[in-house]
PDB file of N, CA and C in Angstrom:
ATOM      1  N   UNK A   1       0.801  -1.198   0.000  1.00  0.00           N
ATOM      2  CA  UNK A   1       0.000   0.000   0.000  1.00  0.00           C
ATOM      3  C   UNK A   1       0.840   1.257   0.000  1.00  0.00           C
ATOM      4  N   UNK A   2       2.340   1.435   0.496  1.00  0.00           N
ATOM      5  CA  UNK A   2       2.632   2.434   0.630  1.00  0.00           C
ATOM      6  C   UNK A   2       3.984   2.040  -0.616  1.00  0.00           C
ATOM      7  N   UNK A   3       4.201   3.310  -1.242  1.00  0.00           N
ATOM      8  CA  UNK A   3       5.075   3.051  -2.520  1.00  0.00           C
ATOM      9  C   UNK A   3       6.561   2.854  -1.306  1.00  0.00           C
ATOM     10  N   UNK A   4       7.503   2.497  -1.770  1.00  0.00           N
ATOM     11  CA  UNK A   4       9.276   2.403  -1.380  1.00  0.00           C
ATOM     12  C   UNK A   4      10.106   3.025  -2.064  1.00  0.00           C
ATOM     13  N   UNK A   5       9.691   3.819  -3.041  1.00  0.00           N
ATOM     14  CA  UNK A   5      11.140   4.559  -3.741  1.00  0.00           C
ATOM     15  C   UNK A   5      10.814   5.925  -3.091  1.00  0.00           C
ATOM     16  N   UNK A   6      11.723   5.756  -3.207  1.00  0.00           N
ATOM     17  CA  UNK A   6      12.414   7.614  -2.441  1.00  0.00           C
ATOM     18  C   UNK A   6      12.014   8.525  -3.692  1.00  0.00           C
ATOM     19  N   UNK A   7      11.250  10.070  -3.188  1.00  0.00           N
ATOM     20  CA  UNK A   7      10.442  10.877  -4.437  1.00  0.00           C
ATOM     21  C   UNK A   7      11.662  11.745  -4.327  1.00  0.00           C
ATOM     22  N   UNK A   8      13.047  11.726  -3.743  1.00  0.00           N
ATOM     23  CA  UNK A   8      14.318  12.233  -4.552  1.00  0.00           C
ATOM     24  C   UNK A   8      14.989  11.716  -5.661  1.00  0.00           C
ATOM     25  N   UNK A   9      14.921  10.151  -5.693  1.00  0.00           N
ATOM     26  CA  UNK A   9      14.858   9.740  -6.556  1.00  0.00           C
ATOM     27  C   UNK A   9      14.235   9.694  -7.913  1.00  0.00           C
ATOM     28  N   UNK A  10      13.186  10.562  -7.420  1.00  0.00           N
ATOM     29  CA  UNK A  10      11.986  10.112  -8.995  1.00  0.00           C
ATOM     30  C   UNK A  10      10.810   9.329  -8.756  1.00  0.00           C
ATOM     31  N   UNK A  11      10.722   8.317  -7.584  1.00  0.00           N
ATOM     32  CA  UNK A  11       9.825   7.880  -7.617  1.00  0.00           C
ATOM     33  C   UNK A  11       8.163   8.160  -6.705  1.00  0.00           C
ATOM     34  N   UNK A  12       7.556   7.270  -6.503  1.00  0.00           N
ATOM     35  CA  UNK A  12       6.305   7.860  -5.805  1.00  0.00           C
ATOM     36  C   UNK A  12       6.650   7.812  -3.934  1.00  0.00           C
ATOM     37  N   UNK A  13       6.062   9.275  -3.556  1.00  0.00           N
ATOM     38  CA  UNK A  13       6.237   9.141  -1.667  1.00  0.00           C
ATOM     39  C   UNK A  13       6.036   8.128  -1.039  1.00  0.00           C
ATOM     40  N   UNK A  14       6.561   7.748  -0.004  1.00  0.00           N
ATOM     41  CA  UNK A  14       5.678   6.714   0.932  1.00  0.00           C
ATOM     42  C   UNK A  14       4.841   6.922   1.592  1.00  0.00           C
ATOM     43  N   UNK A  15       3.571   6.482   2.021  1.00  0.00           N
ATOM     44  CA  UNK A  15       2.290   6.790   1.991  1.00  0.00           C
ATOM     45  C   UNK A  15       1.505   6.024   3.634  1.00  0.00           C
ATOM     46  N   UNK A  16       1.225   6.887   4.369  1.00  0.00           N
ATOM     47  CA  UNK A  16       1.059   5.916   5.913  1.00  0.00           C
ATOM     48  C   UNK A  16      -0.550   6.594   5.972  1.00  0.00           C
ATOM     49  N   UNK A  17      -1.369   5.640   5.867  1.00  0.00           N
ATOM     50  CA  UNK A  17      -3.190   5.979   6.100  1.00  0.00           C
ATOM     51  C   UNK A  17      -3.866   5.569   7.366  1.00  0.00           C
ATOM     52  N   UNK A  18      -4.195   6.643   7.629  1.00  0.00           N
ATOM     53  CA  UNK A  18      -4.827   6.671   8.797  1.00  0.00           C
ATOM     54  C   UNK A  18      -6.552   6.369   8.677  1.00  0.00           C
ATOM     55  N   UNK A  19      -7.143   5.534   8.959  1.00  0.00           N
ATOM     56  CA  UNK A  19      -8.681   5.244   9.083  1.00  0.00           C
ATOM     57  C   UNK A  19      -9.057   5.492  10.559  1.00  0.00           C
ATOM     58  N   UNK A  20      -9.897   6.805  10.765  1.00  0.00           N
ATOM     59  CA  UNK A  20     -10.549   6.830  12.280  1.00  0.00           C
ATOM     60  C   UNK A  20     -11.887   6.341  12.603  1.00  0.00           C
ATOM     61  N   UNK A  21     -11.761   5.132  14.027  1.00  0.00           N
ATOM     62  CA  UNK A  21     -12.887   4.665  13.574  1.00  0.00           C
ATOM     63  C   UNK A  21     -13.829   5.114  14.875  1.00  0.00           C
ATOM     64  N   UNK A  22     -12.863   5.854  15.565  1.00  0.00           N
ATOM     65  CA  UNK A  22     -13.761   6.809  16.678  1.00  0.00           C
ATOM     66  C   UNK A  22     -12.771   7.216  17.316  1.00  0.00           C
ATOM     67  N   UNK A  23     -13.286   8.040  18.328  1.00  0.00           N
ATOM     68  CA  UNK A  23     -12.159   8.204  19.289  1.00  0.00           C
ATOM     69  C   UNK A  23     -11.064   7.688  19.739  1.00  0.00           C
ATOM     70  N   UNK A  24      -9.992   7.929  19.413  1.00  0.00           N
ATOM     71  CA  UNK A  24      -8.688   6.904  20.351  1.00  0.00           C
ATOM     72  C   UNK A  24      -8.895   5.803  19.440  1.00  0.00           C
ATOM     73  N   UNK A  25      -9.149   5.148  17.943  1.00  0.00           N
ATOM     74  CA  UNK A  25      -9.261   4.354  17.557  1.00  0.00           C
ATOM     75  C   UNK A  25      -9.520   4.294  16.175  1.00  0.00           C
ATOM     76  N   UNK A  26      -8.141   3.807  15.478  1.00  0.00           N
ATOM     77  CA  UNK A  26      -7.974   3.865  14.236  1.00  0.00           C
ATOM     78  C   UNK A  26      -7.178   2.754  13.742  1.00  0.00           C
ATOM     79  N   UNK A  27      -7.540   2.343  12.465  1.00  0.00           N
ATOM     80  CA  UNK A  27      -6.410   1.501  11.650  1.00  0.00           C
ATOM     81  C   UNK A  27      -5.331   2.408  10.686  1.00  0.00           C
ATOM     82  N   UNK A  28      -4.316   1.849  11.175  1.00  0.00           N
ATOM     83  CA  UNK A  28      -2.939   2.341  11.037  1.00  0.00           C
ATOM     84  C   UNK A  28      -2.392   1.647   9.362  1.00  0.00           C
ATOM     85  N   UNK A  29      -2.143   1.819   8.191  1.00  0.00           N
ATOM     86  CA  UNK A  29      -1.180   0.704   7.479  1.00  0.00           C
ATOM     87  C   UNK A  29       0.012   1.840   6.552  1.00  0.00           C
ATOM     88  N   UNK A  30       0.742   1.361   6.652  1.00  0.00           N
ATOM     89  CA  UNK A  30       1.820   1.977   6.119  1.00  0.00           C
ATOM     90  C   UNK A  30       3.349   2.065   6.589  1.00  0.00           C
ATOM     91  N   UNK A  31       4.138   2.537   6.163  1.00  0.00           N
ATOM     92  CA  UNK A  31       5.601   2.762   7.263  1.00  0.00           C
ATOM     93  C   UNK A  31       5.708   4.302   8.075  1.00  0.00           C
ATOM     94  N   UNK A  32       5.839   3.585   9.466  1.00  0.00           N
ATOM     95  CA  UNK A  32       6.505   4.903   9.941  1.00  0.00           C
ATOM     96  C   UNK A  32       7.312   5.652   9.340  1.00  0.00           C
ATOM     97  N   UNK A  33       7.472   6.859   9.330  1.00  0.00           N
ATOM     98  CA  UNK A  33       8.266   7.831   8.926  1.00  0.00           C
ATOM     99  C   UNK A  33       8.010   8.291   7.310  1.00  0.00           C
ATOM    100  N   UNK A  34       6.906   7.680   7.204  1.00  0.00           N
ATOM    101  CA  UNK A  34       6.165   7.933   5.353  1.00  0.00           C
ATOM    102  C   UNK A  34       6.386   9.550   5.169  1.00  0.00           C
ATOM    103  N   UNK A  35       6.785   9.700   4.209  1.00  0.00           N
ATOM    104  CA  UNK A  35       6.666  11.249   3.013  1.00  0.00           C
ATOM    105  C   UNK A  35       5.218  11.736   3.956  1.00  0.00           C
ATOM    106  N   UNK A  36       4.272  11.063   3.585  1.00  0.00           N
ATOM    107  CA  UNK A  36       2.991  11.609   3.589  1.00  0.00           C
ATOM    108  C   UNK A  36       1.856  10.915   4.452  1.00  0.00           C
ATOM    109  N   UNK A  37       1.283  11.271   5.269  1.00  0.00           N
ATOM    110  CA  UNK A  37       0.471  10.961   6.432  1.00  0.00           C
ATOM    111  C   UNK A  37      -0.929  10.870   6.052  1.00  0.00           C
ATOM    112  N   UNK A  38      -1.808  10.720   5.476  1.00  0.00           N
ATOM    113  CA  UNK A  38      -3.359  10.610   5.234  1.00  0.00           C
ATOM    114  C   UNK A  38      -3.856   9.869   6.180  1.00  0.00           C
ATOM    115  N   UNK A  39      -5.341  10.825   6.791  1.00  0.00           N
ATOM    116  CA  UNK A  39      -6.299  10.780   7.344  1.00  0.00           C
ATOM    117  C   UNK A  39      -7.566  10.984   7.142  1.00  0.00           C
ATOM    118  N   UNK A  40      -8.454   9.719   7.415  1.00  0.00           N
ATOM    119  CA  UNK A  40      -9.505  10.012   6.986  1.00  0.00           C
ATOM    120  C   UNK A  40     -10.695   9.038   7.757  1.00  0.00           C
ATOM    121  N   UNK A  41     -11.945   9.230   7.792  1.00  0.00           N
ATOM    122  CA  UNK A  41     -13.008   8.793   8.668  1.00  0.00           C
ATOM    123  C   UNK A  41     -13.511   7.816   8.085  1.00  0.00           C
ATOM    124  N   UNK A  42     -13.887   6.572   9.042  1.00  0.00           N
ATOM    125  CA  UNK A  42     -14.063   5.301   8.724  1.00  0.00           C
ATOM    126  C   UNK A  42     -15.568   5.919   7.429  1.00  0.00           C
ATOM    127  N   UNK A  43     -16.188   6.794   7.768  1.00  0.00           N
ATOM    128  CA  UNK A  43     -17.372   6.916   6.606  1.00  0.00           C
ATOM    129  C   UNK A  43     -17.261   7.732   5.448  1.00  0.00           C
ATOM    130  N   UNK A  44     -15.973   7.998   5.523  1.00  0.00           N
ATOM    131  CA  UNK A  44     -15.688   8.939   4.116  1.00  0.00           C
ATOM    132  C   UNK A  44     -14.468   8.237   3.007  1.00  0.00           C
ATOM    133  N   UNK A  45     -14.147   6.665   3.943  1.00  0.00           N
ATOM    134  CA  UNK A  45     -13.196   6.437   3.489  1.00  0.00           C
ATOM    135  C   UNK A  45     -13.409   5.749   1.655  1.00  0.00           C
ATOM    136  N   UNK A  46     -14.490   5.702   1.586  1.00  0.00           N
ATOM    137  CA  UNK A  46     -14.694   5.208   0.191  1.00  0.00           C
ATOM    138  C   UNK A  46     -15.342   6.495  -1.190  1.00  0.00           C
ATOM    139  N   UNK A  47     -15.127   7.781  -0.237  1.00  0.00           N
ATOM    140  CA  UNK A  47     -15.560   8.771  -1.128  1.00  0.00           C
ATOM    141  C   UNK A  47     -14.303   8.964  -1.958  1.00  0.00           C
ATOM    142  N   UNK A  48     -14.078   9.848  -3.324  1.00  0.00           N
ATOM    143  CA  UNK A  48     -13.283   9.985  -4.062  1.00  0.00           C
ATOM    144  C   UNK A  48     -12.489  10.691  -3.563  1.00  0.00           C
ATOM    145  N   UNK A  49     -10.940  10.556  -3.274  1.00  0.00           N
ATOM    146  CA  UNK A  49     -10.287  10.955  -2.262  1.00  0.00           C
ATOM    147  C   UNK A  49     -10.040  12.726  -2.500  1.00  0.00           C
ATOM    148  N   UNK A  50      -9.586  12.687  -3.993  1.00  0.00           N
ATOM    149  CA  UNK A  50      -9.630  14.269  -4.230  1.00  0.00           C
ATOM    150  C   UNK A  50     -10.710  15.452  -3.572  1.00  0.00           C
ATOM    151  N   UNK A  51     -12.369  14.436  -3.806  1.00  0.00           N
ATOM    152  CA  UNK A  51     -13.332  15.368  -2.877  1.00  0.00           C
ATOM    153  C   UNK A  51     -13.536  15.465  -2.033  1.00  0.00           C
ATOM    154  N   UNK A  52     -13.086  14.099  -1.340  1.00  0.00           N
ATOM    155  CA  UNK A  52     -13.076  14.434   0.692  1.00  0.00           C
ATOM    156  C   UNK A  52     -11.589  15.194   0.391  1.00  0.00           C
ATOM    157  N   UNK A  53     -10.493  15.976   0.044  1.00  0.00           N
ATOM    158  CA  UNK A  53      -9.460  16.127   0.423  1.00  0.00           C
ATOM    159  C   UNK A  53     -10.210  17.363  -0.305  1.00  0.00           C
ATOM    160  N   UNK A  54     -10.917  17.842  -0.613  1.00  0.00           N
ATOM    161  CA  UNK A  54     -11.299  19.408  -1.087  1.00  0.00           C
ATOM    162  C   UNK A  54     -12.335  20.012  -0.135  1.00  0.00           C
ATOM    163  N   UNK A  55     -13.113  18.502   0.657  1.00  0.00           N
ATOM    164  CA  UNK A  55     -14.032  19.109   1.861  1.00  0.00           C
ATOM    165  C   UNK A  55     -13.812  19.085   2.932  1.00  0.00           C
ATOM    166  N   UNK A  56     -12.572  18.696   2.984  1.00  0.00           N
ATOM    167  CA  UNK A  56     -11.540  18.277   4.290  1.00  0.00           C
ATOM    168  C   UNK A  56     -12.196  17.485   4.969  1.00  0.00           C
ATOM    169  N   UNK A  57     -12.546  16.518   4.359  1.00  0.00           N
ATOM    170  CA  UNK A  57     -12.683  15.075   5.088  1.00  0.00           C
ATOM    171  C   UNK A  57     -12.063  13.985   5.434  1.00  0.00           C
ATOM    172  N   UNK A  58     -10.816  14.313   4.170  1.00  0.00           N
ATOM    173  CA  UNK A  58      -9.371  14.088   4.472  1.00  0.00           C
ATOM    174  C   UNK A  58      -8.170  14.556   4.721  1.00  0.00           C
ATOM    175  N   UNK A  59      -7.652  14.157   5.306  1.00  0.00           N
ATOM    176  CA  UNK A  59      -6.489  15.172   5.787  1.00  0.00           C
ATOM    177  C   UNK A  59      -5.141  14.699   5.843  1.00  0.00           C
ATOM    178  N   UNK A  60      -4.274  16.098   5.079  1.00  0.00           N
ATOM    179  CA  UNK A  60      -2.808  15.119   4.991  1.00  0.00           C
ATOM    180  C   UNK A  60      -1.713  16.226   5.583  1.00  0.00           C
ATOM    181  N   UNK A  61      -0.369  14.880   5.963  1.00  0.00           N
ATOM    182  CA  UNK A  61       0.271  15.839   6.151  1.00  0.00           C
ATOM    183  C   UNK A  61       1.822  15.629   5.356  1.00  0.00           C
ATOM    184  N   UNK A  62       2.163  16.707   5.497  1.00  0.00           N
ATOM    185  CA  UNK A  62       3.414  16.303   3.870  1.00  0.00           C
ATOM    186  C   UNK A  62       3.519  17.635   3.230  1.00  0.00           C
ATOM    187  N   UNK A  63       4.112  16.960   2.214  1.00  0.00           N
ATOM    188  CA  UNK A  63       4.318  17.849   1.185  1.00  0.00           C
ATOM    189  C   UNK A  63       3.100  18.037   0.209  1.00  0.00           C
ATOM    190  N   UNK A  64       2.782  19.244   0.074  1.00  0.00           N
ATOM    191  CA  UNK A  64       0.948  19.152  -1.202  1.00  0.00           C
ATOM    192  C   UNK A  64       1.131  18.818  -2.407  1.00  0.00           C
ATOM    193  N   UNK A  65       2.495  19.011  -2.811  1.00  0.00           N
ATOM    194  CA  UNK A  65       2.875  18.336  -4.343  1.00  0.00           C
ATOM    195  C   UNK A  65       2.701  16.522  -4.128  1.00  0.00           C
ATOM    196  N   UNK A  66       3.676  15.921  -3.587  1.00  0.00           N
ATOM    197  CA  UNK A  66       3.188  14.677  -3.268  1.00  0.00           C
ATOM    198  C   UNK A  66       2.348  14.156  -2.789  1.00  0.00           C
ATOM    199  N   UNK A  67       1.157  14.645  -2.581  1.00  0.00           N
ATOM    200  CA  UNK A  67      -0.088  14.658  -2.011  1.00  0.00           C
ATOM    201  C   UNK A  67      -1.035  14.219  -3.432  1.00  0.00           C
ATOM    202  N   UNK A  68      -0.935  15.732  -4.200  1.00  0.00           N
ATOM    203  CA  UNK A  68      -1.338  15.751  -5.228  1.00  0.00           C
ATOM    204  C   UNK A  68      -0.914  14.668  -6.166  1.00  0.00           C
ATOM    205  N   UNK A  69       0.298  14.609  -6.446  1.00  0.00           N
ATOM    206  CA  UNK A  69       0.652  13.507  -7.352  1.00  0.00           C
ATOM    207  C   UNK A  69      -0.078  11.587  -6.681  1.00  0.00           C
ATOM    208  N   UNK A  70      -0.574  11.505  -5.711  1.00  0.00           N
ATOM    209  CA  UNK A  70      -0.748  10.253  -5.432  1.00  0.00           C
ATOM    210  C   UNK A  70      -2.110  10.584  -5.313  1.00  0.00           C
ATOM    211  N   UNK A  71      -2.215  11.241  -5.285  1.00  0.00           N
ATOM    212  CA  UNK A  71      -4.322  11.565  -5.390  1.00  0.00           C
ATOM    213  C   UNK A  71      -4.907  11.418  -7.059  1.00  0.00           C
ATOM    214  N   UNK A  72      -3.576  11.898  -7.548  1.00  0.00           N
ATOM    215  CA  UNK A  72      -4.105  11.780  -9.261  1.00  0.00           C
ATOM    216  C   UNK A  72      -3.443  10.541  -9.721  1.00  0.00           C
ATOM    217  N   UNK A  73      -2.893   9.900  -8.900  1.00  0.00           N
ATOM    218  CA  UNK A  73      -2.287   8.371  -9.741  1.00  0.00           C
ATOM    219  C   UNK A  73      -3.368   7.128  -9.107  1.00  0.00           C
ATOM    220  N   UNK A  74      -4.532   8.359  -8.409  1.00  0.00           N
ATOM    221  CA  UNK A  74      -5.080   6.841  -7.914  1.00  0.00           C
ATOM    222  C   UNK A  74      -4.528   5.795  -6.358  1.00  0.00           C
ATOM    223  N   UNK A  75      -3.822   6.157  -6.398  1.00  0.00           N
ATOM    224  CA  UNK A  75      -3.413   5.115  -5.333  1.00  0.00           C
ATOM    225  C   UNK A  75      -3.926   5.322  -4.319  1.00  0.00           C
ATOM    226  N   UNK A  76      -4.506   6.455  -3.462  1.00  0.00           N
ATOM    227  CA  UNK A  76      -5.356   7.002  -2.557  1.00  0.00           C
ATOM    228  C   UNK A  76      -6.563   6.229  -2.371  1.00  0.00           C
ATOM    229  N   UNK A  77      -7.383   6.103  -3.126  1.00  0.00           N
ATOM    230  CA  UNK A  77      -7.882   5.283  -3.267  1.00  0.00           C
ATOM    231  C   UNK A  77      -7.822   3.937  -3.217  1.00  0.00           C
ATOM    232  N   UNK A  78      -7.294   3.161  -4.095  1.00  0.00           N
ATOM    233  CA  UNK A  78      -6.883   2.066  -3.924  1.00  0.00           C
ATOM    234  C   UNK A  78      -6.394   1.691  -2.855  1.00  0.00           C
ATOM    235  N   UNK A  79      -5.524   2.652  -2.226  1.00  0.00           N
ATOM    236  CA  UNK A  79      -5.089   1.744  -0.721  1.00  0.00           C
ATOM    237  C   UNK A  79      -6.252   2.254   0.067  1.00  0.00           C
ATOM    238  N   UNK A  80      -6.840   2.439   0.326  1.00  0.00           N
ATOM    239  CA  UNK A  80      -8.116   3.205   1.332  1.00  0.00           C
ATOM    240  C   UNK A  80      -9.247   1.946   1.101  1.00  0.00           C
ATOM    241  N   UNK A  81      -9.432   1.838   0.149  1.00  0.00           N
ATOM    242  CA  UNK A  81     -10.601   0.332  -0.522  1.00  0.00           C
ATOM    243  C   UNK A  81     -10.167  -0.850  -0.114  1.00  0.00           C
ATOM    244  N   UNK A  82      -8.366  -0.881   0.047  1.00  0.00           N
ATOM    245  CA  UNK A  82      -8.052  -2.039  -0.024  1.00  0.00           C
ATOM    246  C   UNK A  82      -7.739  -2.472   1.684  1.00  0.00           C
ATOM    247  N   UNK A  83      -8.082  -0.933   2.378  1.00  0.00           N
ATOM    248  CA  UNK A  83      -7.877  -1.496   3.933  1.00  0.00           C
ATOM    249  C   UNK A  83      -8.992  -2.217   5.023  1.00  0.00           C
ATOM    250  N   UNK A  84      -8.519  -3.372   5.506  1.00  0.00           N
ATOM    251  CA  UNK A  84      -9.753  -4.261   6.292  1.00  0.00           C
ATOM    252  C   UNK A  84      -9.848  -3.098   7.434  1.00  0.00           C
ATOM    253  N   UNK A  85     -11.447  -3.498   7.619  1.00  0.00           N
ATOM    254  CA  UNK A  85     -11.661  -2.987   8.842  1.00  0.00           C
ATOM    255  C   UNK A  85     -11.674  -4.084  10.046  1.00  0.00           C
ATOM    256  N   UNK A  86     -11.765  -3.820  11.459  1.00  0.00           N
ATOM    257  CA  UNK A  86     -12.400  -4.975  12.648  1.00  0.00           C
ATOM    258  C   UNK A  86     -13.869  -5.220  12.509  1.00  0.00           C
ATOM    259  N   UNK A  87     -13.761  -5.919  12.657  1.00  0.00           N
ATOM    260  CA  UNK A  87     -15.135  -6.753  12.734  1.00  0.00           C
ATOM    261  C   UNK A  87     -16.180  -6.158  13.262  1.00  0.00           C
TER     262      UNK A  87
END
């Protein structure tokens, strides 16, 4: 879910997503120390990430260029769809 090449290199940020599923309680997936931090609410997590991230339903922290570039490659999505929730 989270890319591994270094975006000094050229390639895409590393990417750590935060799902809140209430208070004090969230699913975590990604590597510590990621480029870029995304947050977002267990009920917004399947909206199109660009429009919760324009109604601030998502929230990042980072750089806004690498933000942007992984919001328009899609992968925002895809890893957000692709995270289990608890039961």
């Amino acid at each position: 879910m989270s890319a591994v090449a270094s975006p000094e290199r050229g390639g895409e940020p590393s990417v750590q997503y935060h799902v809140v599923l209430g208070k004090r309680n969230e699913v975590v997936t990604g590597a510590d120390g990621a480029d870029l931090v995304i947050t977002v609410g267990v009920a917004d997590r399947l909206l199109d990430p660009t429009v919760a991230y324009m109604q601030g339903k998502l929230k990042a922290a980072g750089n806004t260029g690498q933000l942007f570039e992984v919001l328009r490659s899609g992968a925002v999505a895809e890893a957000l769809a692709a995270i289990e929730l608890p039961a």
